[in-house]
C-alpha atoms as a PDB file:
ATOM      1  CA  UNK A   1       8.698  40.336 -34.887  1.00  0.00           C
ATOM      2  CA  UNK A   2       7.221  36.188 -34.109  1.00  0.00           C
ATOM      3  CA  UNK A   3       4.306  36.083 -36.397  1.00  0.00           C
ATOM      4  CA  UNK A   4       1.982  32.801 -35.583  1.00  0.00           C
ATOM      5  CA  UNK A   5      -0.923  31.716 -36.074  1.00  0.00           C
ATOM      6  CA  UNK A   6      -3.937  32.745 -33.890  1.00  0.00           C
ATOM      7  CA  UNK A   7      -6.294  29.718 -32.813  1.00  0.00           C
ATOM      8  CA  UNK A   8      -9.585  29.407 -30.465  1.00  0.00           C
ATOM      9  CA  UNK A   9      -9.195  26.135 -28.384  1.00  0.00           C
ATOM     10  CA  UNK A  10     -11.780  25.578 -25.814  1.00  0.00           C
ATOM     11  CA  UNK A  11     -10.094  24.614 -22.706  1.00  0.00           C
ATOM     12  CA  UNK A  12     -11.814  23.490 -19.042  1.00  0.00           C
ATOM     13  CA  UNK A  13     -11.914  26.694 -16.389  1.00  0.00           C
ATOM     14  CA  UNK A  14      -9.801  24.592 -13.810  1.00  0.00           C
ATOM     15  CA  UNK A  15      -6.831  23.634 -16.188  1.00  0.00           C
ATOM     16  CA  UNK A  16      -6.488  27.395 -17.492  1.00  0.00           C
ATOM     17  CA  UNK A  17      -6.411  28.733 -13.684  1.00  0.00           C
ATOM     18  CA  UNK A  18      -4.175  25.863 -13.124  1.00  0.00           C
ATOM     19  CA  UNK A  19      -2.050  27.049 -16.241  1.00  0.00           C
ATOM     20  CA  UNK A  20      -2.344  31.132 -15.211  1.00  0.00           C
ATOM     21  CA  UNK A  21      -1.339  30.024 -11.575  1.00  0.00           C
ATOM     22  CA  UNK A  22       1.863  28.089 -12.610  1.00  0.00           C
ATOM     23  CA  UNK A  23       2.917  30.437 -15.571  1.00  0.00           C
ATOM     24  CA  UNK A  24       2.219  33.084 -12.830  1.00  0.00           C
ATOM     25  CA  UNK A  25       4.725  31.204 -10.897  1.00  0.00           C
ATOM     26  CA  UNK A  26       7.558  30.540 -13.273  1.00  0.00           C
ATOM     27  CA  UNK A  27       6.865  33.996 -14.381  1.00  0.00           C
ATOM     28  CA  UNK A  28       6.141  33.185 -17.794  1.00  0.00           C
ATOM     29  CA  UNK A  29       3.601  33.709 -20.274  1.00  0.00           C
ATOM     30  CA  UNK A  30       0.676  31.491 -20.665  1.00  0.00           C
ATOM     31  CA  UNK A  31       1.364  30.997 -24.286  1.00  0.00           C
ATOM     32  CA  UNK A  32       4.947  30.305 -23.335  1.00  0.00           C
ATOM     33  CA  UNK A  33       3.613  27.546 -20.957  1.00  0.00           C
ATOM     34  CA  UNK A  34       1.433  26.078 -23.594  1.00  0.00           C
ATOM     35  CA  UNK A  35       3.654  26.017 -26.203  1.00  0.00           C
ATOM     36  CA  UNK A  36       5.939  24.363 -24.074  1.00  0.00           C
ATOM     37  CA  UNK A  37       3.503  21.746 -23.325  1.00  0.00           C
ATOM     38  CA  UNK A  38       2.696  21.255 -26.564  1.00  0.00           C
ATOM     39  CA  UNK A  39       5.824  20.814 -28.052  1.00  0.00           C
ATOM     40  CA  UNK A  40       6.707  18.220 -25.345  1.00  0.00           C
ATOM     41  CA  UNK A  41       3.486  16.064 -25.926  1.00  0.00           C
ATOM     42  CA  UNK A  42       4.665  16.376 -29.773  1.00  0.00           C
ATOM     43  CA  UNK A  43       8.396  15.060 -29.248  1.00  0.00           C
ATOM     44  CA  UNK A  44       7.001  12.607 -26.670  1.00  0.00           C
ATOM     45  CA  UNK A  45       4.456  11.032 -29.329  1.00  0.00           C
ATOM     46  CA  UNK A  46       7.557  11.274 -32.167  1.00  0.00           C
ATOM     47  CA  UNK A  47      10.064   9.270 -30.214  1.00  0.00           C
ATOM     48  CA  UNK A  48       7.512   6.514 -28.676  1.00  0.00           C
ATOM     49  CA  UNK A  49       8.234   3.278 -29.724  1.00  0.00           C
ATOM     50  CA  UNK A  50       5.574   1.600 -32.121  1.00  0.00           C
ATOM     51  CA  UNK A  51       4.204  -1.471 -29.827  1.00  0.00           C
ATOM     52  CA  UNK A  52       4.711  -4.915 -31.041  1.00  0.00           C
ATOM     53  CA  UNK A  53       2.931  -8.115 -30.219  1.00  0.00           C
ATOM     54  CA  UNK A  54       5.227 -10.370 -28.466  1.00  0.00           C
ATOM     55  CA  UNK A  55       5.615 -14.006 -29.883  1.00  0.00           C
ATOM     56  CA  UNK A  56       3.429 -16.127 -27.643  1.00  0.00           C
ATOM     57  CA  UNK A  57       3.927 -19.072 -30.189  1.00  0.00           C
ATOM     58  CA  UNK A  58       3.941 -22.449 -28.525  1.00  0.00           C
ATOM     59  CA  UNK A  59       5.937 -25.201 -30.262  1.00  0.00           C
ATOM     60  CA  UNK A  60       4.559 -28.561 -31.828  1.00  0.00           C
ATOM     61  CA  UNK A  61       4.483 -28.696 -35.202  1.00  0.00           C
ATOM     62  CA  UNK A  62       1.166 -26.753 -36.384  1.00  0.00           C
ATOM     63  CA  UNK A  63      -2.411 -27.351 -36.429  1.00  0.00           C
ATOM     64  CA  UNK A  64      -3.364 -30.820 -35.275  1.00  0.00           C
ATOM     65  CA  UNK A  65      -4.195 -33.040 -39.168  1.00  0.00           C
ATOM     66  CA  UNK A  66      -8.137 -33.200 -37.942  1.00  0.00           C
ATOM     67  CA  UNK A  67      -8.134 -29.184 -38.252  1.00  0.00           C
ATOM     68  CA  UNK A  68      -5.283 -28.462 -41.441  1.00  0.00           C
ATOM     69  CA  UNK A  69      -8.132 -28.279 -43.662  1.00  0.00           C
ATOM     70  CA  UNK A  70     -10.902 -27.173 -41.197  1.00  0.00           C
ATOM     71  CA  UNK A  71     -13.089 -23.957 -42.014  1.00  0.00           C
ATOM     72  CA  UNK A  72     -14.024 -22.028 -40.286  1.00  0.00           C
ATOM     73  CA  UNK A  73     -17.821 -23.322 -39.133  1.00  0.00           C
ATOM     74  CA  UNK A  74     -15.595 -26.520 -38.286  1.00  0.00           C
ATOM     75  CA  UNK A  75     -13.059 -24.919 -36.035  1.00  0.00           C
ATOM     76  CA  UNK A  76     -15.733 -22.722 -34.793  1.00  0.00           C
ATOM     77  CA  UNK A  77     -17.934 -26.332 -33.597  1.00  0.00           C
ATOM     78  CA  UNK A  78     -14.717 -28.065 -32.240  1.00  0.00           C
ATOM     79  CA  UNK A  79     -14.154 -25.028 -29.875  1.00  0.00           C
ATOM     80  CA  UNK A  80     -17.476 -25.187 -28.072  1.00  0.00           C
ATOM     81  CA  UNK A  81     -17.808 -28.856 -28.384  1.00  0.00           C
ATOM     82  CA  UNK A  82     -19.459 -29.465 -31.573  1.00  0.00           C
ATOM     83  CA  UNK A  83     -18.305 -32.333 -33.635  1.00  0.00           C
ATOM     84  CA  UNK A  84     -15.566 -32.503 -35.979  1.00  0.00           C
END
């Protein structure tokens, strides 16, 4: 005997017909179905690749001297056209 565990999850109407219909189809179970589902959206979120930031570094050598020891309120005024 499978024993599981038994859990309410609210679902929309249309995507349970939709689920009955093609279960119906396949002739399977709609459990079968879901659990199917499920344990595809599972491996699918295990195996994606973490997303990284791609260097969009430009070259030069740094920060120009008038802003290596800037603060913030100064960099802040040089980039809408305060003074430095």
């Amino acid at each position: 005997m499978v024993s599981g565990k038994t859990t309410t999850v609210d679902l929309p109407d249309a995507l349970v017909r939709e689920a009955q219909d093609v279960a119906r189809a396949e002739g399977t179970t709609l459990r079968a179905l879901l659990e199917d589902g499920l344990r595809a959206v599972l491996a699918r979120r295990r195996s994606a690749t973490r997303f990284e930031l791609p260097d969009a570094s430009m070259e030069g050598n740094g920060l120009r001297p008038v802003f290596r020891d800037a603060d913030w309120e100064d960099l802040r005024a040089a980039s809408y056209g305060g003074p430095m």
